[in-house]
C-alpha atoms as a PDB file:
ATOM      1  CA  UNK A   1     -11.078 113.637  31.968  1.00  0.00           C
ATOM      2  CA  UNK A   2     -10.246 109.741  32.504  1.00  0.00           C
ATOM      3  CA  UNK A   3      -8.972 108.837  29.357  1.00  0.00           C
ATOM      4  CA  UNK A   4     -10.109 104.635  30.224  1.00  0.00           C
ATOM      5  CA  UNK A   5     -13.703 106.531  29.666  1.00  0.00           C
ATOM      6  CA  UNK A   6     -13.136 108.100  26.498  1.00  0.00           C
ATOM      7  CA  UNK A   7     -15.438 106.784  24.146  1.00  0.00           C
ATOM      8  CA  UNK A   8     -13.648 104.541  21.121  1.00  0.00           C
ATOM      9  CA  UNK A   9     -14.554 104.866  17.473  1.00  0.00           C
ATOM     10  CA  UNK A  10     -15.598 101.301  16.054  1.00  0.00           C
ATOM     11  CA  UNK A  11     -14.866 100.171  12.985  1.00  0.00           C
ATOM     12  CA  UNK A  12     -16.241  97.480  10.160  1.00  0.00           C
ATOM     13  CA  UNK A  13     -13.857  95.129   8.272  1.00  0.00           C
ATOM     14  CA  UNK A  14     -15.071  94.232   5.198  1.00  0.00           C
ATOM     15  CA  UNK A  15     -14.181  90.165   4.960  1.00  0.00           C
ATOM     16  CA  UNK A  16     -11.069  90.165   2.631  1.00  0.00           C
ATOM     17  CA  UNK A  17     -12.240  88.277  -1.055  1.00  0.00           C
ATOM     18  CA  UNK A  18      -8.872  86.405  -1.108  1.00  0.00           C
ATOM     19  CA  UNK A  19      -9.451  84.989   2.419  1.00  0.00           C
ATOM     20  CA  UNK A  20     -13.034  84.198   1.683  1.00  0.00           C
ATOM     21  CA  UNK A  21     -11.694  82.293  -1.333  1.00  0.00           C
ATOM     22  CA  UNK A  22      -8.923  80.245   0.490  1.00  0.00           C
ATOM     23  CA  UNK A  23     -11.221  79.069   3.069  1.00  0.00           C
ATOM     24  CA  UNK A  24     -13.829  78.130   0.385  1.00  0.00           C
ATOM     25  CA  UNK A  25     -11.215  76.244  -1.625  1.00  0.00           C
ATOM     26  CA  UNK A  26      -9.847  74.928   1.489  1.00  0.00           C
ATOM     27  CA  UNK A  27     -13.551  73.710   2.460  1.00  0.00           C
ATOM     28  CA  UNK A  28     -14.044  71.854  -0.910  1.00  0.00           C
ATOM     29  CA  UNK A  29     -10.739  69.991  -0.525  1.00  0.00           C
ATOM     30  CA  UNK A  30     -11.672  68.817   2.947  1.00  0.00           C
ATOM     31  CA  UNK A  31     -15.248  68.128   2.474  1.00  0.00           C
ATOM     32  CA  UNK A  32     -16.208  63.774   2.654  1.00  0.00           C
ATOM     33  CA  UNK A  33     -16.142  62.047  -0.033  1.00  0.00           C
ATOM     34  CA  UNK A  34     -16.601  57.987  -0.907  1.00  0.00           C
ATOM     35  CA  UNK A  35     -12.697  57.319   0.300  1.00  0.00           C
ATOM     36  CA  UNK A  36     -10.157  55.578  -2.304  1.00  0.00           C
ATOM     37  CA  UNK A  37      -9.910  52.749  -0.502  1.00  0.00           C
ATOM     38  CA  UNK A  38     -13.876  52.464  -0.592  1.00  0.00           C
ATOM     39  CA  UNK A  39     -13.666  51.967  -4.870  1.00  0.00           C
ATOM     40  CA  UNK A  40     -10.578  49.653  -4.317  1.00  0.00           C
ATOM     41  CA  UNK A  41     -12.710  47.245  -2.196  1.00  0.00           C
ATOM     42  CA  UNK A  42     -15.526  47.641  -4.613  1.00  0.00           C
ATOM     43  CA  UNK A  43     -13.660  46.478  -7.561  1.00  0.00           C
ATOM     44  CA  UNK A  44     -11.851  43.730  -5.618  1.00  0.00           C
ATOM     45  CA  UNK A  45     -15.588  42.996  -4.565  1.00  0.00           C
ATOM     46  CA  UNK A  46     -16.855  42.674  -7.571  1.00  0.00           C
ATOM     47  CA  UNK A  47     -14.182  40.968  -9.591  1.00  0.00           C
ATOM     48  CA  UNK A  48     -13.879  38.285  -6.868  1.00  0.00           C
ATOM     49  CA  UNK A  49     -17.243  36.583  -8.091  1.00  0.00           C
ATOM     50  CA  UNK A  50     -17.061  33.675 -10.833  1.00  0.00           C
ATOM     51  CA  UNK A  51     -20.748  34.209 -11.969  1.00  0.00           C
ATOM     52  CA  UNK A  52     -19.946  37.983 -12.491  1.00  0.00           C
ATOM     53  CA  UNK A  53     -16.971  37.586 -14.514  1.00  0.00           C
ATOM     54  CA  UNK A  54     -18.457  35.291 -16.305  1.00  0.00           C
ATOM     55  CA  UNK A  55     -21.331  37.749 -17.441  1.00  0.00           C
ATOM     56  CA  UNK A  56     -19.151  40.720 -18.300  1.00  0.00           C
ATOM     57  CA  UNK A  57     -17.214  39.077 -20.785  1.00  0.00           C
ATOM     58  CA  UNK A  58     -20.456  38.075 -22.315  1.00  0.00           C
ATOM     59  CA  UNK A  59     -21.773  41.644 -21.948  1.00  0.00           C
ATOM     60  CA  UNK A  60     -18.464  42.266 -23.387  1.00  0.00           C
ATOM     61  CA  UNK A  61     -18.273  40.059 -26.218  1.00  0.00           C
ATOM     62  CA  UNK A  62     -22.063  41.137 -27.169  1.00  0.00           C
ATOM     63  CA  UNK A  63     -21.696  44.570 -27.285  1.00  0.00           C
ATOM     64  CA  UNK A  64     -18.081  44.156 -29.093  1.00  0.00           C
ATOM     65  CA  UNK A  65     -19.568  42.018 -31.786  1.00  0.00           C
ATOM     66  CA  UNK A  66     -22.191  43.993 -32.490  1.00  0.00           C
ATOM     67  CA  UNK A  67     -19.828  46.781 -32.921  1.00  0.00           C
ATOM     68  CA  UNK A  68     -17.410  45.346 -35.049  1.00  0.00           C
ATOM     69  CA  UNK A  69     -19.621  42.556 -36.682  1.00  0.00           C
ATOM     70  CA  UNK A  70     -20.780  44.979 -39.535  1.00  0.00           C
ATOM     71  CA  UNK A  71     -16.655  46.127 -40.073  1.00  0.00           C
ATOM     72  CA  UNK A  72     -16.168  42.804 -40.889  1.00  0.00           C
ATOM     73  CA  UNK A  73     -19.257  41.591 -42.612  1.00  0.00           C
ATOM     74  CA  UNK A  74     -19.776  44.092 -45.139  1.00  0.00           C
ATOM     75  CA  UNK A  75     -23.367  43.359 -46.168  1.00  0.00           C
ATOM     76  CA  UNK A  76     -25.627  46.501 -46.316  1.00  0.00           C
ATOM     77  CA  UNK A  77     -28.679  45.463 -43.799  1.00  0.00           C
ATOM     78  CA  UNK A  78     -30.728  47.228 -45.581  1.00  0.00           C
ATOM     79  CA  UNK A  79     -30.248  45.621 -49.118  1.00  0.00           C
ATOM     80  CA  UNK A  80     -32.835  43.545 -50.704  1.00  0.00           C
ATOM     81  CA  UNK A  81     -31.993  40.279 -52.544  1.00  0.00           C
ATOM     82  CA  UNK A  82     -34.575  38.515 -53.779  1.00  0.00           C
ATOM     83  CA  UNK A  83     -32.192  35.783 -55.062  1.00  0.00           C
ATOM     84  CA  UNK A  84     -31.120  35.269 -51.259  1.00  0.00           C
ATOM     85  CA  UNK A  85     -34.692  35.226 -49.449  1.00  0.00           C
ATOM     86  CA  UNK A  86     -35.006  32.826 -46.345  1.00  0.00           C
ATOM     87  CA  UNK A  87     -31.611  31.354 -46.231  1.00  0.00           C
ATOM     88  CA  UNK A  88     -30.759  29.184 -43.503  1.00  0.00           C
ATOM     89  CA  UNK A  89     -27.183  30.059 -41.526  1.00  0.00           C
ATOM     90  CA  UNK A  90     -24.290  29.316 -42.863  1.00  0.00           C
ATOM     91  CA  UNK A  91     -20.672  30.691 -43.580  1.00  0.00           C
ATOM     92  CA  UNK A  92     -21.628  32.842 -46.348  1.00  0.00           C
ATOM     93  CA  UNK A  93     -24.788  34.355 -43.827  1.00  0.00           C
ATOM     94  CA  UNK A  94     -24.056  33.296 -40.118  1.00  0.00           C
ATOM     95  CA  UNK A  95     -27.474  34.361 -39.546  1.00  0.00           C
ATOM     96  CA  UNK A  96     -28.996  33.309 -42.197  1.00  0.00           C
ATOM     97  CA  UNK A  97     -30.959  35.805 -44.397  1.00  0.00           C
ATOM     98  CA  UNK A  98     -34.883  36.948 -43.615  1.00  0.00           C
ATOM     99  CA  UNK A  99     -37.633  37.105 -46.590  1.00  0.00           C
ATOM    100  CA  UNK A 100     -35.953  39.663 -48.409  1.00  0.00           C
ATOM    101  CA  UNK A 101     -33.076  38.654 -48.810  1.00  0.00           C
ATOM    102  CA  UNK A 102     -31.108  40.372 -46.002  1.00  0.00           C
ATOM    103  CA  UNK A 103     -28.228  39.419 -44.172  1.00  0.00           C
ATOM    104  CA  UNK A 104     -29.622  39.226 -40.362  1.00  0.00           C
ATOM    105  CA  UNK A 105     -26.211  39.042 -38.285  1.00  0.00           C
ATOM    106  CA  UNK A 106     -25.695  42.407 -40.144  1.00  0.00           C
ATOM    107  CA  UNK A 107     -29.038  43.468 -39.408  1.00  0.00           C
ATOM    108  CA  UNK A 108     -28.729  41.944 -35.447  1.00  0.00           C
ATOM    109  CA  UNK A 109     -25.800  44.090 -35.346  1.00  0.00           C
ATOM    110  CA  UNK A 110     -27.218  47.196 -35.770  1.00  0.00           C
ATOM    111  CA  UNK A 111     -30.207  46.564 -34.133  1.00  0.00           C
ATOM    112  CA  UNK A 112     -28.590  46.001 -31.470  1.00  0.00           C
ATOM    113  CA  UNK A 113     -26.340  48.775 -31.531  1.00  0.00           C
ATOM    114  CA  UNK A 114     -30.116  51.095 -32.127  1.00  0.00           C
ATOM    115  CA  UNK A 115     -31.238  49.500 -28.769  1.00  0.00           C
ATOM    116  CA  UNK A 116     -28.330  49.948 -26.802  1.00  0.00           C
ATOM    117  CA  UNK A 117     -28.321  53.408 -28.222  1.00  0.00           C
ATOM    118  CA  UNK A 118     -32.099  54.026 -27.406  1.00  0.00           C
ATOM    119  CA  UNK A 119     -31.449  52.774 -23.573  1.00  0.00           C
ATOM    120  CA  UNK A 120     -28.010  54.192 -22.818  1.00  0.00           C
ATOM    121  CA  UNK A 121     -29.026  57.513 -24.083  1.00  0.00           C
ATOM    122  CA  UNK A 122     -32.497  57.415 -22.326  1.00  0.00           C
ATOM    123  CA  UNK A 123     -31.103  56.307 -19.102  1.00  0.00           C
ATOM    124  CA  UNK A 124     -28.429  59.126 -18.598  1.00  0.00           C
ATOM    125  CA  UNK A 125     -31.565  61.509 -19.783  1.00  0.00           C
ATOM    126  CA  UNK A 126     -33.263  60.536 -16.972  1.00  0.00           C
ATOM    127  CA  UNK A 127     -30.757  60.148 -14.289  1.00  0.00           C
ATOM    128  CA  UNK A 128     -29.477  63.362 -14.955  1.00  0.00           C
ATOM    129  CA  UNK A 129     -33.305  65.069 -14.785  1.00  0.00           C
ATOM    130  CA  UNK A 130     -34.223  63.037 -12.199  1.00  0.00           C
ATOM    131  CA  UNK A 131     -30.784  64.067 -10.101  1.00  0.00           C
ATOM    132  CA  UNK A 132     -31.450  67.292 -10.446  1.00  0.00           C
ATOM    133  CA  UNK A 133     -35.212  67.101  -9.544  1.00  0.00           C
ATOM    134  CA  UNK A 134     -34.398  65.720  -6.311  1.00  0.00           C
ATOM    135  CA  UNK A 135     -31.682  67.895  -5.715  1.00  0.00           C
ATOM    136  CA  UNK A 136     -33.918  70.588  -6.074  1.00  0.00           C
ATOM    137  CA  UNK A 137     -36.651  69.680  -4.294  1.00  0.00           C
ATOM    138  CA  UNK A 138     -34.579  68.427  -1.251  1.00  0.00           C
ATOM    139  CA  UNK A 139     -32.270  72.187  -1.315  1.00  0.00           C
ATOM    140  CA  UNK A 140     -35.540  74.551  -1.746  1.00  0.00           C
ATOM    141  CA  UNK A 141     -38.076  72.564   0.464  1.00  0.00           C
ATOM    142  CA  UNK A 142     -41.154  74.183   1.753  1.00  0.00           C
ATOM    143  CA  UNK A 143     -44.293  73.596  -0.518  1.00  0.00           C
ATOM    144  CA  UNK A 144     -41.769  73.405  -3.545  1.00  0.00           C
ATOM    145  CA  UNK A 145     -41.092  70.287  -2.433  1.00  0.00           C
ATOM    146  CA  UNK A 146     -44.574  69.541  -1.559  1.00  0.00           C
ATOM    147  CA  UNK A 147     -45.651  70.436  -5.295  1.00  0.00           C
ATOM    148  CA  UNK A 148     -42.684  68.071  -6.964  1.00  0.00           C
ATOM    149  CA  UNK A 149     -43.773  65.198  -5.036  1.00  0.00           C
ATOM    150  CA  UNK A 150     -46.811  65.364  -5.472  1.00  0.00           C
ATOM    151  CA  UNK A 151     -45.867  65.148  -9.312  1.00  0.00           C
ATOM    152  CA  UNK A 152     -43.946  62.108  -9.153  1.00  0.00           C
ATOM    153  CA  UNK A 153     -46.252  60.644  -7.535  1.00  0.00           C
ATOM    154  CA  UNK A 154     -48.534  61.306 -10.235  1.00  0.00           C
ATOM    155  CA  UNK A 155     -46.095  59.727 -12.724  1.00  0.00           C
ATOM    156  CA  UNK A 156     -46.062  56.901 -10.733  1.00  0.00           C
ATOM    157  CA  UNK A 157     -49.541  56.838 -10.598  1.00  0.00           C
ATOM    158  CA  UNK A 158     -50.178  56.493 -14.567  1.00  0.00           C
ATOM    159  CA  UNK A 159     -48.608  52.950 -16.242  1.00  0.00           C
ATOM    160  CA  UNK A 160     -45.785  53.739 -17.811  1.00  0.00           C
ATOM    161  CA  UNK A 161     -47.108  52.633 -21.393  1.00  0.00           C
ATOM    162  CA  UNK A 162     -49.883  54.331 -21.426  1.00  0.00           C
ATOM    163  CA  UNK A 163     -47.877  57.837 -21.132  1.00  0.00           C
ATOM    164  CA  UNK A 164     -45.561  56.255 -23.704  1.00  0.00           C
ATOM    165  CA  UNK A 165     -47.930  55.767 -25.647  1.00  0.00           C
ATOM    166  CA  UNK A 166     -49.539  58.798 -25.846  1.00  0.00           C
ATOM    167  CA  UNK A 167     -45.985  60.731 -26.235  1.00  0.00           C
ATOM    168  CA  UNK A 168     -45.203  58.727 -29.302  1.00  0.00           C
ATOM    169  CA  UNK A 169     -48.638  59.416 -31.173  1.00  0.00           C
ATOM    170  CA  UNK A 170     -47.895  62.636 -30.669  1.00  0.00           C
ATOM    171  CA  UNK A 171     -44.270  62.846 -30.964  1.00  0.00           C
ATOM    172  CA  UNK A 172     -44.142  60.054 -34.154  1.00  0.00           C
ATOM    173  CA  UNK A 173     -42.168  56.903 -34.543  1.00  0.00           C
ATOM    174  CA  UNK A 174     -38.783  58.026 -34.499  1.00  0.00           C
ATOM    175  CA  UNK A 175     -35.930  57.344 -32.212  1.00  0.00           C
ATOM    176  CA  UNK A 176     -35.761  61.049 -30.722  1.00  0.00           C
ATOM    177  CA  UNK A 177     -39.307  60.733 -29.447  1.00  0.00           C
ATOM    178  CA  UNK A 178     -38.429  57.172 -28.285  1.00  0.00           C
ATOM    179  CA  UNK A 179     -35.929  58.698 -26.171  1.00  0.00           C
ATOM    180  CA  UNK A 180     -37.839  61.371 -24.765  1.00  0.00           C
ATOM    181  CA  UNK A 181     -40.862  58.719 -24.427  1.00  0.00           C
ATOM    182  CA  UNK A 182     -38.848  56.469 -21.837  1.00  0.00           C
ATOM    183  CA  UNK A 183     -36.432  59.011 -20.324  1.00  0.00           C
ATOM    184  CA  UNK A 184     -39.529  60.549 -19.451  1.00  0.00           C
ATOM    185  CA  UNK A 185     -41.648  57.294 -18.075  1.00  0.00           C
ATOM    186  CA  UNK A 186     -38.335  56.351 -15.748  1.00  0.00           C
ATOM    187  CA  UNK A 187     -36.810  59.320 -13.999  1.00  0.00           C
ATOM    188  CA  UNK A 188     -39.080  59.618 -11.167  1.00  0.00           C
ATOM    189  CA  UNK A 189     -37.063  56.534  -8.916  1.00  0.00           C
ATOM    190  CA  UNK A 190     -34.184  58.788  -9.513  1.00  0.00           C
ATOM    191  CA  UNK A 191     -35.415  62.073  -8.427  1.00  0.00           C
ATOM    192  CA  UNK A 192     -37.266  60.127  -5.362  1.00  0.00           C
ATOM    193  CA  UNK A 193     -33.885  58.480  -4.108  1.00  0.00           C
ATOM    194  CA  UNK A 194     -31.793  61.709  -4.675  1.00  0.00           C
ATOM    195  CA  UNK A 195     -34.215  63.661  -2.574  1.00  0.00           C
ATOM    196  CA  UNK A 196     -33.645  61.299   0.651  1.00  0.00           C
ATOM    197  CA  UNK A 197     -30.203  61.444  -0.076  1.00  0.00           C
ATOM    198  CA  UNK A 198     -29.441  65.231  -0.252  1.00  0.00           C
ATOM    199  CA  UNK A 199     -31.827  65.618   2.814  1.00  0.00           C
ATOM    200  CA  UNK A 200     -29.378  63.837   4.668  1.00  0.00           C
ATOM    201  CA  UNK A 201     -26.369  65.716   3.461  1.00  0.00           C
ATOM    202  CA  UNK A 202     -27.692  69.486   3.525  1.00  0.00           C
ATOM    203  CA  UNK A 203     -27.466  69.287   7.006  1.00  0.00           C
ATOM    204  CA  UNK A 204     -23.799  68.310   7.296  1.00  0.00           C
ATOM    205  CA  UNK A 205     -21.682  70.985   8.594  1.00  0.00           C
ATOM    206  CA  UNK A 206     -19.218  71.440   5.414  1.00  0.00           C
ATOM    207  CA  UNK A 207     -22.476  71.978   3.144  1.00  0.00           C
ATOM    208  CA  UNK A 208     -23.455  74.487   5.957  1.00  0.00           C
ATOM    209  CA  UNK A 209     -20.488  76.144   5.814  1.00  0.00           C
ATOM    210  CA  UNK A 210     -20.802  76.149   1.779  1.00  0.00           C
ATOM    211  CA  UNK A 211     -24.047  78.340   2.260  1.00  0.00           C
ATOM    212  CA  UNK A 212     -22.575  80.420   4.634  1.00  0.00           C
ATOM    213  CA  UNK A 213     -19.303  81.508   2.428  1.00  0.00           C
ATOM    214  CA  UNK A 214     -22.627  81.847  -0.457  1.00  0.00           C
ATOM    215  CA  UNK A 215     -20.832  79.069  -2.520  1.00  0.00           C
ATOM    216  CA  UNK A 216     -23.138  78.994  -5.801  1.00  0.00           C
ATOM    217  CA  UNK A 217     -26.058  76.565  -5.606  1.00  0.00           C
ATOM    218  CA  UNK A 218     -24.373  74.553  -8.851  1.00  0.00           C
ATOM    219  CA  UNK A 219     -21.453  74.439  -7.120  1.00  0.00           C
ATOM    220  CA  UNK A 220     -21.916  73.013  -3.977  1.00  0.00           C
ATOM    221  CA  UNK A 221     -24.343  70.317  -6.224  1.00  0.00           C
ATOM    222  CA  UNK A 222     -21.114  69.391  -8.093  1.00  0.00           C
ATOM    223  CA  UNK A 223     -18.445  69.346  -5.097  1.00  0.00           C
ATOM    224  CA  UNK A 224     -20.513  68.178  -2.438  1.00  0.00           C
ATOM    225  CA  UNK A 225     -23.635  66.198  -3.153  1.00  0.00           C
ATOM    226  CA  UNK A 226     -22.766  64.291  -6.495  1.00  0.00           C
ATOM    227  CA  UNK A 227     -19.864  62.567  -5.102  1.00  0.00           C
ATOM    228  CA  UNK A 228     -21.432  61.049  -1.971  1.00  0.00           C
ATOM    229  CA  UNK A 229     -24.148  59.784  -4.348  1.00  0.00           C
ATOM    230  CA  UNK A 230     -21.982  58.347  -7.339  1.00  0.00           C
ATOM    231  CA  UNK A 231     -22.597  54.729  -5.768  1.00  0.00           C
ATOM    232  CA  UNK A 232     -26.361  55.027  -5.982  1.00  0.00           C
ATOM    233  CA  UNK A 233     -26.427  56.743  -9.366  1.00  0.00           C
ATOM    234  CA  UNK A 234     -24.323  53.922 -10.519  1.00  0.00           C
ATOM    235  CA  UNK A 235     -26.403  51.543  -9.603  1.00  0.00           C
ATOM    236  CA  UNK A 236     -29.522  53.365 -11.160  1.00  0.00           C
ATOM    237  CA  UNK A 237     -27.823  53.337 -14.332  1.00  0.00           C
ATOM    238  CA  UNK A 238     -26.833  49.450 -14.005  1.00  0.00           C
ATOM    239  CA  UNK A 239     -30.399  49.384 -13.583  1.00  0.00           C
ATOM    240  CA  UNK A 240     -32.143  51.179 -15.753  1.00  0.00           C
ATOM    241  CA  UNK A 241     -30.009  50.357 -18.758  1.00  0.00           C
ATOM    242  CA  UNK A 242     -31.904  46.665 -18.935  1.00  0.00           C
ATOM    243  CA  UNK A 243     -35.559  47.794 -18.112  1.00  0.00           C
ATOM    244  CA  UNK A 244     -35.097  50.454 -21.011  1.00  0.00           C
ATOM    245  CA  UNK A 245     -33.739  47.932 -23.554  1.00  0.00           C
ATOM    246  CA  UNK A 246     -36.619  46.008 -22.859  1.00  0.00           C
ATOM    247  CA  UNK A 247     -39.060  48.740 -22.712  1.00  0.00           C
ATOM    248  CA  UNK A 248     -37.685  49.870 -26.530  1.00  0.00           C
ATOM    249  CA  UNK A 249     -38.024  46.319 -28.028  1.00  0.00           C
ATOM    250  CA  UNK A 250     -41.555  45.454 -26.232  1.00  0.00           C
ATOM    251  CA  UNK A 251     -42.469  49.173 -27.857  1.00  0.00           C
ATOM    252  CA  UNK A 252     -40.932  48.271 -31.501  1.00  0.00           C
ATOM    253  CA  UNK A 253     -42.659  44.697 -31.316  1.00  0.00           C
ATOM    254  CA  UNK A 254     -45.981  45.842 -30.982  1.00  0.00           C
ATOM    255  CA  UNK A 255     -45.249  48.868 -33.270  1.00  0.00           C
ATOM    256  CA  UNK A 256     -45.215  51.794 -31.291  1.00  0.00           C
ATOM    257  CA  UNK A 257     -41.847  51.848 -31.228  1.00  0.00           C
ATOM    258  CA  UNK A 258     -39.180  52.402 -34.135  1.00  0.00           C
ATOM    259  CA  UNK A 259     -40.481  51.621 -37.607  1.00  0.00           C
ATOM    260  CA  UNK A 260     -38.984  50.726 -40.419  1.00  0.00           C
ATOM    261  CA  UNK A 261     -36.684  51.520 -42.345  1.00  0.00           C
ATOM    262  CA  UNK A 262     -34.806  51.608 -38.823  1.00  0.00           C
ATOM    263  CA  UNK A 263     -33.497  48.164 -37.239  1.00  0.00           C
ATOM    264  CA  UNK A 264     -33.858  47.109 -33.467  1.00  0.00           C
ATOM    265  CA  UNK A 265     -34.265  44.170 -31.833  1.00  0.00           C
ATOM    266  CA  UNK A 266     -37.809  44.287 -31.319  1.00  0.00           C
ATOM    267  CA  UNK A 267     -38.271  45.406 -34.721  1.00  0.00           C
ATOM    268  CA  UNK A 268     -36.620  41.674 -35.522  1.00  0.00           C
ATOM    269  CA  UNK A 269     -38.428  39.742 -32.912  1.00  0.00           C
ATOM    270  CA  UNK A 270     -41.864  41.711 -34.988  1.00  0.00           C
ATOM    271  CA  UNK A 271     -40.656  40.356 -38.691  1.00  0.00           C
ATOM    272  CA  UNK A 272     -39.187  36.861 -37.396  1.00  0.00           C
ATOM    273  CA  UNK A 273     -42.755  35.747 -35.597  1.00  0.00           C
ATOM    274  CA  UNK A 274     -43.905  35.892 -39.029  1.00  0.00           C
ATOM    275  CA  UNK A 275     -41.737  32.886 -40.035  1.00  0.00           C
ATOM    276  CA  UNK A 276     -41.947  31.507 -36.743  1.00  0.00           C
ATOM    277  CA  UNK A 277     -43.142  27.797 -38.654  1.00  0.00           C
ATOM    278  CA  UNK A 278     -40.657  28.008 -41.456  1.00  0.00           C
ATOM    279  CA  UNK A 279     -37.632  29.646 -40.643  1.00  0.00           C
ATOM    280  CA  UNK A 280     -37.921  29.861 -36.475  1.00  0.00           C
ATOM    281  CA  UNK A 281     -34.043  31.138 -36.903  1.00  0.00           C
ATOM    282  CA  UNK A 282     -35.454  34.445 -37.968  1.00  0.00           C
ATOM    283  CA  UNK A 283     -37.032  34.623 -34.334  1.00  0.00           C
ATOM    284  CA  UNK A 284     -34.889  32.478 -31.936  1.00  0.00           C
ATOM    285  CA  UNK A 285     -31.636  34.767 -33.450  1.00  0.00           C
ATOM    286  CA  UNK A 286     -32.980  38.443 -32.187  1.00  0.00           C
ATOM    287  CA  UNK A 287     -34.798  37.007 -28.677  1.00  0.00           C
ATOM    288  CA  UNK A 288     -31.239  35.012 -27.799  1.00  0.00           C
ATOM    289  CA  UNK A 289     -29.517  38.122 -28.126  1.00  0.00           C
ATOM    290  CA  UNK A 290     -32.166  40.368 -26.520  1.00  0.00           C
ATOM    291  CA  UNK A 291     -31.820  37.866 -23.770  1.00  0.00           C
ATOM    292  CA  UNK A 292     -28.498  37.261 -23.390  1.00  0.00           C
ATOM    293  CA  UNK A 293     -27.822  40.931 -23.162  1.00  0.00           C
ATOM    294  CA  UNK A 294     -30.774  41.547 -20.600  1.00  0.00           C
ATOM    295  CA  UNK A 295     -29.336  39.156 -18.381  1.00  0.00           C
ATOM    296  CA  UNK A 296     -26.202  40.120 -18.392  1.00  0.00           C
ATOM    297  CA  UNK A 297     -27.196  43.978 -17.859  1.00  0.00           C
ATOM    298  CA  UNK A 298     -29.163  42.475 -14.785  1.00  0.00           C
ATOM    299  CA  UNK A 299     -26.327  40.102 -13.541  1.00  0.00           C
ATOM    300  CA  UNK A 300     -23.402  42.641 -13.869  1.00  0.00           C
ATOM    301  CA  UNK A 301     -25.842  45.464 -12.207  1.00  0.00           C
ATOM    302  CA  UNK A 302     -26.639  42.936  -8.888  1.00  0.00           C
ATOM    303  CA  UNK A 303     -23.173  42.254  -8.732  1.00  0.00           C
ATOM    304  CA  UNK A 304     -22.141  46.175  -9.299  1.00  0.00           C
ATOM    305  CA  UNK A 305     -24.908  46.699  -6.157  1.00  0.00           C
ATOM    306  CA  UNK A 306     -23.197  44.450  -4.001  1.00  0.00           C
ATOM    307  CA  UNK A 307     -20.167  45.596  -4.211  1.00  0.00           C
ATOM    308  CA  UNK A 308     -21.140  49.466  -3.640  1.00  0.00           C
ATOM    309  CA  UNK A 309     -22.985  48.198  -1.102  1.00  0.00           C
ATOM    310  CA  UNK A 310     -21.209  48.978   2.388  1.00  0.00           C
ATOM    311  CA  UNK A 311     -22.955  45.884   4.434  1.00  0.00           C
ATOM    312  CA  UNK A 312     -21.460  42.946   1.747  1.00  0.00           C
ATOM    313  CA  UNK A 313     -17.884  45.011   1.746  1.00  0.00           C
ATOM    314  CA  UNK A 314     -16.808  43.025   4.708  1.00  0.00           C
ATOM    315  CA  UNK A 315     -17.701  40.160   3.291  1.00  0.00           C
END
């Protein structure tokens, strides 16, 4: 018999784990990313503009005096003086004191430190939830991403204090449920942008060839779609940071917010319209700050935007 027609025997390789695990490290090493060079022209970017610098000392000077402000000044902002009531600034009170007697820089300080609490601490709730919404619904698809759409668009639907609202009569007054009330009111923008932009990366061909080598679904969220969207979650933290400051003290000002014995700065703004007429400090004090620290969140985030942004780079 003609040995060339011999049947052969045929056999099946099983793929070898330590190759499988080479070429998946190898994958994540080589998969795009924003480049280095991209963050250098970013920060050169942004630092090159007066009006920005300008801001983010303020925003730095803010923040740092209402950090250390109560280090130095050690009044208790919760003490009551009756001796003291309604005194106008001087060195003794920079701030002057309100009707009871307490020091208000003392108590600015730490309202402001509660509302940049409440909003920092909000806004990373809801950028992370809403990340991983949109991740979700962009990987899975089908009529699971029907379904999820369909909710935001019901949040979106609803104004934003009236769900607020609600959530804080039935949560109570205190600043946990303020932080679930307006993570919960702000992360559909978030999962909606996330969702366009993982739609355009699942079908790149390392993310493909993640799938393929079964890279865990966590995994290939971490290494591969995170990093090519750290310039737009950036920017919706820039964002979001000022809307949720103002959200807390437009909440605490008409009392559905923090109550006392806490301290924000809409919970100052409340007390100080009462002695609008005779002591207008006790109201101009919180809303300057309040404003000055809006507008600089806002200023710094526009000029954080244009520098991520790829068409002002070249500029």
């Amino acid at each position: 018999m003609d040995e060339s027609r011999t049947p052969r025997s045929f056999y099946f390789v099983s793929p070898d784990r330590n190759n499988v695990r080479a070429e998946r490290r190898s994958l994540e090493e080589t998969s795009p990313r924003p480049d280095s060079s991209f963050w250098k022209t970013a920060v050169n970017k942004l630092f090159s503009e007066p009006i920005t610098i300008i801001w983010i000392i303020i925003l730095i000077l803010v923040i740092g005096i209402a950090i250390v402000g109560p280090l130095v000044v050690h009044y208790d902002p919760n003490r009551i003086d009756g001796a003291l009531q309604n005194q106008a600034p001087s060195f003794a009170h920079l701030f002057g004191t309100d009707k009871l007697g307490r020091d208000l820089f003392v108590r600015t300080c730490t309202g402001l430190q509660v509302s940049l609490l409440v909003a920092v601490v909000s806004t990373i709730l809801s950028i992370v939830f809403g990340t991983l919404y949109g991740v979700i619904m962009a990987v899975v698809g089908g009529w699971v991403d029907e379904v999820l759409m369909r909710i935001i668009e019901i949040f979106n639907s609803i104004p934003s204090l009236l769900i607020t609202m609600i959530l804080m009569a039935v949560l109570g007054n205190g600043i946990g449920a303020l932080l679930f009330a307006i993570a919960i009111t702000s992360w559909a923008d978030a999962a909606r942008q996330t969702r366009g932009l993982v739609m355009q990366l699942r079908n790149l061909d390392y993310v493909t060839a993640a799938k393929m080598l079964d890279t865990p679904f966590w995994r290939t969220t971490i290494r591969h779609f995170i990093p090519n969207m750290m310039s737009i979650l950036i920017l919706d933290i820039g964002q979001s940071i000022p809307d949720n400051i103002f959200a807390e003290a437009s909440l605490s000002f008409l009392g559905l917010g923090l109550q006392a014995p806490n301290t924000s700065l809409g919970i100052l703004i409340s007390v100080g319209q009462d002695q609008m007429l005779q002591h207008p400090y006790q109201l101009y004090v919180p809303i300057v700050v309040l404003v000055l620290l809006v507008l600089a969140f806002n200023i710094v985030g526009d000029g954080v935007r244009d520098a991520l942004d790829p068409k002002y780079q070249d500029k």
